[in-house]
Each structure stands twice: as C-alpha cells, then as structure tokens.
Protein backbone atom coordinates (compact mmCIF):
# COMPACT_ATOMS: atom_id res chain seq x y z
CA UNK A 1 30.03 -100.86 -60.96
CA UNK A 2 27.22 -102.01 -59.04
CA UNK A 3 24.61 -104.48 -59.38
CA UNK A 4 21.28 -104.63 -56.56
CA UNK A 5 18.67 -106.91 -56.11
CA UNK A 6 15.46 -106.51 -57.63
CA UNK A 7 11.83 -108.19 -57.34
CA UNK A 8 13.41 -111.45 -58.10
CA UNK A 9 16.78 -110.50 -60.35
CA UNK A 10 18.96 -107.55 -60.38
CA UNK A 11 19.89 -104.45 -61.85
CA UNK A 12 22.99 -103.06 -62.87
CA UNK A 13 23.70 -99.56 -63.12
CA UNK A 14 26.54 -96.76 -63.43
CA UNK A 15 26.34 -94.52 -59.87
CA UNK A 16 28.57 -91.46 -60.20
CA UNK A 17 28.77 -88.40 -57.91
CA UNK A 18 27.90 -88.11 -54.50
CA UNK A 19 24.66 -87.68 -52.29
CA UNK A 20 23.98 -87.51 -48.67
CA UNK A 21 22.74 -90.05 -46.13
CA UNK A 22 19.89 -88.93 -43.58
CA UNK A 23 17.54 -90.74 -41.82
CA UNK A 24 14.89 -91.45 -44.11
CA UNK A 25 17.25 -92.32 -46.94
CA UNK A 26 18.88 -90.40 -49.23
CA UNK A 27 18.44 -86.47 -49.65
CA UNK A 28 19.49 -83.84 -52.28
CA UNK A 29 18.98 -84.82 -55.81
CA UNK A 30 19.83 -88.05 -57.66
CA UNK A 31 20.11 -87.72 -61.62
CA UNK A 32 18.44 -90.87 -63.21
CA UNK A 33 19.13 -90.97 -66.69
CA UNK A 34 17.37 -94.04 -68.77
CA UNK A 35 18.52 -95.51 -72.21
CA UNK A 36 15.86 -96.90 -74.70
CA UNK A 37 15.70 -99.93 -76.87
CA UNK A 38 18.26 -101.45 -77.50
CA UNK A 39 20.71 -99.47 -75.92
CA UNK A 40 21.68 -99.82 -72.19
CA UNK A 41 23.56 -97.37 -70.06
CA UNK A 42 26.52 -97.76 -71.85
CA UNK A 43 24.28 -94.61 -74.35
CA UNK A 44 25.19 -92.32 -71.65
CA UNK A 45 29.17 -93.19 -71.27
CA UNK A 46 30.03 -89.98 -72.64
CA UNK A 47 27.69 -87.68 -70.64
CA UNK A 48 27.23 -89.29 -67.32
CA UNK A 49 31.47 -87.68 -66.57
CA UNK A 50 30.03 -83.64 -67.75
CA UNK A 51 27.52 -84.04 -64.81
CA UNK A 52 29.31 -85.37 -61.88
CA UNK A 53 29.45 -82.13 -60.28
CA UNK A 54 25.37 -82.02 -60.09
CA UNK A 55 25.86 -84.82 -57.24
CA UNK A 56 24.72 -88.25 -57.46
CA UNK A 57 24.32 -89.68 -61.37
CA UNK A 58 22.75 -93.19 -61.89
CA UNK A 59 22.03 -95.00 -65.16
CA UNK A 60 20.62 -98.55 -64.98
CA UNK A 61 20.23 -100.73 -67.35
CA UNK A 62 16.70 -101.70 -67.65
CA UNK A 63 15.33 -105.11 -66.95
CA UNK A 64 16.24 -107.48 -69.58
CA UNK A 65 18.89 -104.89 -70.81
CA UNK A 66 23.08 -104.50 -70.49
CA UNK A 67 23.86 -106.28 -67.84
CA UNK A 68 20.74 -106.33 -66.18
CA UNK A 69 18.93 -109.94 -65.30
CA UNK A 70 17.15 -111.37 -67.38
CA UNK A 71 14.04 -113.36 -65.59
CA UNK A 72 11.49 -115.47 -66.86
CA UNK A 73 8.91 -112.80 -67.95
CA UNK A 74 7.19 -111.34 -70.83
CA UNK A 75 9.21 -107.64 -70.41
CA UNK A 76 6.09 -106.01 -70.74
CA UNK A 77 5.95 -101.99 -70.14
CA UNK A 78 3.98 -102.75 -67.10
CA UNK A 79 7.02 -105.24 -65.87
CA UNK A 80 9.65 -102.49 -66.78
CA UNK A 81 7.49 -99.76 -64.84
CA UNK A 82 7.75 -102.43 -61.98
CA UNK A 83 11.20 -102.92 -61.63
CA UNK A 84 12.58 -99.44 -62.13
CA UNK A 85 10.27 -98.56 -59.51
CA UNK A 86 11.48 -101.28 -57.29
CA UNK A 87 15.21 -99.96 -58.24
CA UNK A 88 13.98 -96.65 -57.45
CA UNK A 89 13.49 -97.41 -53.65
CA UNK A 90 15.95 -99.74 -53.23
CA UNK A 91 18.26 -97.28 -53.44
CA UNK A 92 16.29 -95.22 -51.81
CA UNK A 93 15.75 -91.65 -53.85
CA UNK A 94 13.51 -89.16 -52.73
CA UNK A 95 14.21 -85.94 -54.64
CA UNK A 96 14.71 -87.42 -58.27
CA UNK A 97 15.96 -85.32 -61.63
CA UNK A 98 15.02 -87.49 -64.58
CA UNK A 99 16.71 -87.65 -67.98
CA UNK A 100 15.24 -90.05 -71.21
CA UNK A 101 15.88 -91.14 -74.29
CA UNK A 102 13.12 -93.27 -76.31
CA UNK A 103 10.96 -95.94 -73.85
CA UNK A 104 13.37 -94.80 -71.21
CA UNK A 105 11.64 -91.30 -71.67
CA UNK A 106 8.61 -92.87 -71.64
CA UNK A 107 9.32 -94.79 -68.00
CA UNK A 108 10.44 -91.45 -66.75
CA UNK A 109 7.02 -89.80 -67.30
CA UNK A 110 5.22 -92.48 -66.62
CA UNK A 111 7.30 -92.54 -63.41
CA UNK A 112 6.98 -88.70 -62.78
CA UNK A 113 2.82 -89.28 -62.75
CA UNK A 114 2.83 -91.42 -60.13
CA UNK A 115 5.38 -89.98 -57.82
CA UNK A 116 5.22 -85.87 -58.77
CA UNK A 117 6.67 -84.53 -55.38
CA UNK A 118 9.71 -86.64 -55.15
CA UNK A 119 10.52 -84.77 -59.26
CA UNK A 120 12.65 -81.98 -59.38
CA UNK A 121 12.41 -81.95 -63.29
CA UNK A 122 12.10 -83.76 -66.11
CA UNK A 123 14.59 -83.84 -69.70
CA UNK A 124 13.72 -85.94 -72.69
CA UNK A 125 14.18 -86.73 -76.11
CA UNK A 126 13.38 -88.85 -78.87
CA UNK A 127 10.78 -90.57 -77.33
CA UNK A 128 6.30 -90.76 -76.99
CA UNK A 129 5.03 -87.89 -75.34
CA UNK A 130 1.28 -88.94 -76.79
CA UNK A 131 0.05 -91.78 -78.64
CA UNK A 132 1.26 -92.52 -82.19
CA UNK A 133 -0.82 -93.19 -85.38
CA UNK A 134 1.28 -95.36 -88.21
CA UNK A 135 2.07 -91.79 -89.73
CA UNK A 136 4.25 -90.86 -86.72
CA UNK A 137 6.59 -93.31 -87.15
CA UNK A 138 9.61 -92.55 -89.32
CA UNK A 139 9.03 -93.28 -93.15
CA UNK A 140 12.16 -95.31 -92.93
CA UNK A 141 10.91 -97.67 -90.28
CA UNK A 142 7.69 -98.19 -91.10
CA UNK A 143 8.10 -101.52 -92.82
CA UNK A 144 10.35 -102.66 -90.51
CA UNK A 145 8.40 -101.77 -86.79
CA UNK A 146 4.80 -103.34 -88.81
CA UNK A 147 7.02 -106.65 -89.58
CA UNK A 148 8.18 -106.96 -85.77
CA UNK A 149 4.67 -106.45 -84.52
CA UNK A 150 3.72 -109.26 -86.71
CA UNK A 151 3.02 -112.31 -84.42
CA UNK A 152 5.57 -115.12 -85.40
CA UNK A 153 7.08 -113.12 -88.17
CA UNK A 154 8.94 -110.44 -85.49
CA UNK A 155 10.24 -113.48 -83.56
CA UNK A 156 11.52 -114.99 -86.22
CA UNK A 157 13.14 -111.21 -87.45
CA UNK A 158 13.89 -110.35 -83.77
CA UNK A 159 14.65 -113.17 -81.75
CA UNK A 160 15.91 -115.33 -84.34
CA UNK A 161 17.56 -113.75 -86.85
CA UNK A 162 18.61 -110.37 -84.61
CA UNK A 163 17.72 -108.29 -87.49
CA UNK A 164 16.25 -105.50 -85.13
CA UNK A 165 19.77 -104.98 -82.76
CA UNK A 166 22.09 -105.14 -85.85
CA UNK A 167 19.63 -102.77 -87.98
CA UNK A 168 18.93 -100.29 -85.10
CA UNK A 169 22.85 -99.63 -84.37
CA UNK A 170 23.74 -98.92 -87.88
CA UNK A 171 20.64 -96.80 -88.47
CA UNK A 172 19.99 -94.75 -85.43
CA UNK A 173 23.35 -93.47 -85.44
CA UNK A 174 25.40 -90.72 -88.10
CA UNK A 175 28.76 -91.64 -86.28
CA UNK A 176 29.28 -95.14 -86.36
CA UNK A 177 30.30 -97.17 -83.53
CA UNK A 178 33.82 -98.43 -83.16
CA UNK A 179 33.91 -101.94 -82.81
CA UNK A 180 34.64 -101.98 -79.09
CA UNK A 181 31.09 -99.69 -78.47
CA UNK A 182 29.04 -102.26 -81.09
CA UNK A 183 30.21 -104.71 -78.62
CA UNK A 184 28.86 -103.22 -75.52
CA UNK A 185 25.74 -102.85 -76.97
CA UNK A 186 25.45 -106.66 -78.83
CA UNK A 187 27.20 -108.54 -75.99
CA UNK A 188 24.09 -108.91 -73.79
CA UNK A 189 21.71 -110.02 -76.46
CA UNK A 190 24.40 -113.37 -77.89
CA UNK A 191 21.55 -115.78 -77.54
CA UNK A 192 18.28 -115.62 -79.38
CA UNK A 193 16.01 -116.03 -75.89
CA UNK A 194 18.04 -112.63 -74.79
CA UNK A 195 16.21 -110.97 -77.48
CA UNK A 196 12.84 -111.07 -75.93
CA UNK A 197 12.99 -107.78 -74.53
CA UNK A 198 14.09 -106.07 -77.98
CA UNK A 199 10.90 -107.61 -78.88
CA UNK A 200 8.58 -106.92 -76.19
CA UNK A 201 9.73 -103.17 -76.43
CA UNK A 202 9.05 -102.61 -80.09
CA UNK A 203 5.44 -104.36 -80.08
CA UNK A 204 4.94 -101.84 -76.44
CA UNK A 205 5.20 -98.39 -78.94
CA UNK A 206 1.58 -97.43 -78.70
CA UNK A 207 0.59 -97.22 -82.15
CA UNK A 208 -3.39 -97.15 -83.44
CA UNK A 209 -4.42 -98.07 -79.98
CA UNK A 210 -2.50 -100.69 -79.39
CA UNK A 211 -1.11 -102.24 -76.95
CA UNK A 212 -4.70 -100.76 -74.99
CA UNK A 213 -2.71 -101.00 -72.17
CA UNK A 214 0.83 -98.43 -72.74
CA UNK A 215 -2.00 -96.25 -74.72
CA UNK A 216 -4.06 -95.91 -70.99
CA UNK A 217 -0.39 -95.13 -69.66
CA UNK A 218 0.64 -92.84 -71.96
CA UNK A 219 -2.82 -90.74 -72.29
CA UNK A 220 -2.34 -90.65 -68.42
CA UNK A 221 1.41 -89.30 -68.40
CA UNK A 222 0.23 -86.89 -71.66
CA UNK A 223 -2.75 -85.47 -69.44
CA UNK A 224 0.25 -85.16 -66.41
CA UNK A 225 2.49 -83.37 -68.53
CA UNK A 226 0.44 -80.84 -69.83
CA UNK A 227 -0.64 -79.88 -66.00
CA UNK A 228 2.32 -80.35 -63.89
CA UNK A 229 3.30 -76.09 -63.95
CA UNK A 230 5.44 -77.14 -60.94
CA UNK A 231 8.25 -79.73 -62.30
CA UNK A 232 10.53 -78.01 -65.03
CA UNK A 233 10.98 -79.85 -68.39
CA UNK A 234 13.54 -80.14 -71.17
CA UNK A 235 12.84 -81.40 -74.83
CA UNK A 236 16.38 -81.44 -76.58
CA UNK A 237 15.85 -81.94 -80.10
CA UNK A 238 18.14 -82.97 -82.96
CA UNK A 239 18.32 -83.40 -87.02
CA UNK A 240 19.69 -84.63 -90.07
CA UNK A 241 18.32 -88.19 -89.39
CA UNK A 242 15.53 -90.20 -90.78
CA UNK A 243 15.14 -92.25 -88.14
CA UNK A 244 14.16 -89.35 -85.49
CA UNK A 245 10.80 -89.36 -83.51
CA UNK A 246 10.11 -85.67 -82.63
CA UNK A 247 10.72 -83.25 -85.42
CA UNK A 248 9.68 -80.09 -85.85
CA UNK A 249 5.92 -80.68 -86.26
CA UNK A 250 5.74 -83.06 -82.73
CA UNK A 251 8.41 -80.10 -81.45
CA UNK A 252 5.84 -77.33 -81.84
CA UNK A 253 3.03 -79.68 -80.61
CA UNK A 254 5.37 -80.31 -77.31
CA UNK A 255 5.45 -76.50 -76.87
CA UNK A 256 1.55 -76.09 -77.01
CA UNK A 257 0.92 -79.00 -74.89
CA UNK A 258 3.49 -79.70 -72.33
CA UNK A 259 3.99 -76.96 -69.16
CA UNK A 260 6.69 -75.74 -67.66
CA UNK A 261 8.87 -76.45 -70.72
CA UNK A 262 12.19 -75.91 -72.44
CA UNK A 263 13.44 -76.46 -75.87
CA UNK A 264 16.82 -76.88 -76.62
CA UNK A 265 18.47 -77.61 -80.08
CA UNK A 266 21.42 -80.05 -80.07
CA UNK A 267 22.69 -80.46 -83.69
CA UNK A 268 22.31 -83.10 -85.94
CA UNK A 269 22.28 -86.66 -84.65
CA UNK A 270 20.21 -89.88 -84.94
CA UNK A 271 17.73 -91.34 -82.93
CA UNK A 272 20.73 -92.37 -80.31
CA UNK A 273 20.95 -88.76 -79.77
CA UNK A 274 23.92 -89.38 -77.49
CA UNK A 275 26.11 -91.20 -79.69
CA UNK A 276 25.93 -88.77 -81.43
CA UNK A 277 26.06 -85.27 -79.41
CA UNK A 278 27.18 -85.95 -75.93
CA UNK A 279 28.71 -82.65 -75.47
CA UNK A 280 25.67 -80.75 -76.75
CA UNK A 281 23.27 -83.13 -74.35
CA UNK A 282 26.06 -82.62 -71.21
CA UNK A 283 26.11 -78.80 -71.96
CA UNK A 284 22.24 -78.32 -72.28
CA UNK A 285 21.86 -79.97 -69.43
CA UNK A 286 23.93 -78.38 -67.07
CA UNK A 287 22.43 -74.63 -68.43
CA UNK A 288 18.62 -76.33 -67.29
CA UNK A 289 19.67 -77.38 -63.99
CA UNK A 290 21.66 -74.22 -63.28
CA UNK A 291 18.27 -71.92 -64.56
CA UNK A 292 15.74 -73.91 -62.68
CA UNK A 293 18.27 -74.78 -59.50
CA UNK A 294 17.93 -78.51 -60.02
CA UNK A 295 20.67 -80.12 -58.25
C-alpha cells in the first residue's frame, strides 16, 4: 500500500476502488474515511472491502499515526488539520465523501467548513460535534483523560509508561483483539517519543474551554453543521459501552442541531465502533450513499 510525501514526511494510507483521471485531477467521488486516537487505518480493515464498489476508498493514517511519519512537531490539531489537507491535494480530490470516527470525525468537519463544495456528504460517529464540559466525558474515563492533561504527570502515564494505548484497546472495545490486530495497532508506538501524538490528541479534546484554540475550531465546524442544508450527514450510533461519546442525550441534541441529517443505529459496540460492528457500519453506509446518490 502506498505511502506520499507530505509537508516534510509522509503519509501512508489504504487506496481501494477506482476513480477517474481528467484534467484538473481526479473526478467522481473519493471515500475518505479517518480513524481516531489511537487507532490508525488498520480500524477500518473490515469495512474499507463492503465499499469498493462506491469507487475510490482511502484511509490514511494520520500524522504521527500507523505507519505514518513521524516529524519533529508538537502534533497539534492545527498540525493534523495541516497535513491531511496537504494529503488531500496531493492526491488530488475534488468531490470528497467523508467518513469519522473520534478526532478523525472531528478533522472531517473541520475539513468540510473550509472546503463545502468539494463535500458530497458527511458520516460520523463517536466523536465532538460541540464543545465538551467535564460531564460529557464518559464516567469511566474521567479520571483517566484529567490525569493525561496533567502537565508532566500525562507524559509520564502516556509517553512513558504507555498506559493510555494499552488501556484504550482493552476498553474501547466489547470484542477483544486477537493478538495479531493488538499488534497492528501497538507496533507504531514501540518507543516512548512515538507516543507524543497519543498525547497531543488527548490534551486537543476541547473540554471547559480548553485548548482555546480546537474550542474556536470546533464552535466554527458546530455553527457549519447546523447550516450546511446542502451536504447530507450520517450519525451512526451504538451501545452497551461505557466508554461511548454520543448517547442518546448528545443523539437527540445532534438531531435538533445538525441539518441535513441521518441517524442510524448500529448495535452494541465500544467506542472503536468498527471493531466492533463492521458489517452494521459497511451496510449503513452503503443504504446513505444509495438514498442521497453519493458515489
């Protein structure tokens, strides 16, 4: 699978399907789909094959991520907005379908804002559609998210000790991982300086208006999504998990506050949705692109 220069390091990603060449790049729709933290395309293994016959599918890893580079920088949200974007027009993609999970979700709106006639449509899950308050973050992981945004304390927990990688893939799942999947995931993050971007990711969750900076973003992509009538969207939500972000209280508020959208229920699962429910993601998927002619 291919890797592509980017800024000054290089993305890999998983390219499936097909898409035609013109002039001016690429035309017909290319299906982005973008993992969250700490996962890396390797989330979408078992969905990226049920949508081949959309056309073109790409999932990167993110900067920092898989088997993404890993430069010398501080993996803020701001750098991760940069180099998917640069990703984004290397490979040229004008008409774009989006599909999110968690701060990949997140980089998809945020994306979608700033470029809303190249989007076709937008599908998300587990992930910020406004700004959180310490109450929206799952009971369970309170103590440990307020520990990692600790300064000194979440290196030592994060970068150090890995606490966050080896916690988050035993608790965001309800099937566990086979050895050889726990592998794909772990393998990119060996050495403690690897870990940065696990790091930098949990302290970017805009929580009691902080980071000022991903709150500014997100208010902006919140204000986007409750206007843009035009792009069809698709929250797929899940249960039977402590460790999900959108139940049915932030479900109901998506409904009164995001247009042009879709709700479909997928089953129980964690917050790695896909681990979980691939099929029920795939199928969903394929019924919202077929409705709204995406693809």
């Amino acid at each position: 699978m291919p890797h592509i220069h980017v800024l000054d390091s290089t993305l890999y990603y998983e390219d499936s399907g097909a898409i035609v060449h013109g002039r001016s790049g690429c035309t017909g729709t290319a299906f982005v789909l973008l993992h969250g933290n700490p996962a890396s395309s390797h989330l979408w293994r078992k969905v990226l094959p049920r949508l081949r016959g959309l056309g073109r599918c790409l999932a990167p890893d993110l900067i920092g991520m898989g088997r993404s580079g890993k430069p010398d920088i501080a993996y803020s949200y701001d750098d991760q907005a940069r180099y998917l974007d640069a990703w984004i027009e290397a490979l040229g993609l004008q008409d774009v379908a989006l599909v999110g999970i968690d701060c990949g979700a997140s980089l998809c709106f945020d994306w979608a804002r700033r470029h809303t006639s190249r989007v076709r449509g937008i599908a998300f899950m587990e992930t910020i559609v406004r700004p959180l308050s310490r109450a929206d973050i799952p009971v369970a992981a309170r103590p440990r998210f307020s520990a990692f945004r600790t300064p000194a304390m979440g290196e030592k927990l994060v970068i150090a000790q890995n606490q966050f990688l080896e916690g988050a893939l035993k608790a965001t799942v309800l099937t566990p991982l086979t050895d050889a999947d726990r592998s794909a995931y772990e393998d990119p993050f060996l050495e403690p300086e690897s870990r940065r971007p696990l790091l930098a990711w949990s302290r970017a969750l805009p929580i009691d208006g902080s980071p000022a900076d991903v709150v500014a973003r997100v208010e902006a992509y919140g204000a986007w999504l409750a206007s843009s009538s035009a792009v069809p969207k698709l929250l797929l939500t899940f249960e039977g998990s402590p460790t999900l972000m959108i139940g049915p209280d932030l479900t109901n508020w998506c409904k009164a506050n995001i247009a042009a959208l879709h709700i479909h229920h997928c089953g129980a699962a964690g917050h790695l949705a896909p681990e979980d429910q691939p099929d029920a993601i795939a199928d969903a998927l394929l019924d919202w692109c077929r409705l709204h002619d995406i693809g």
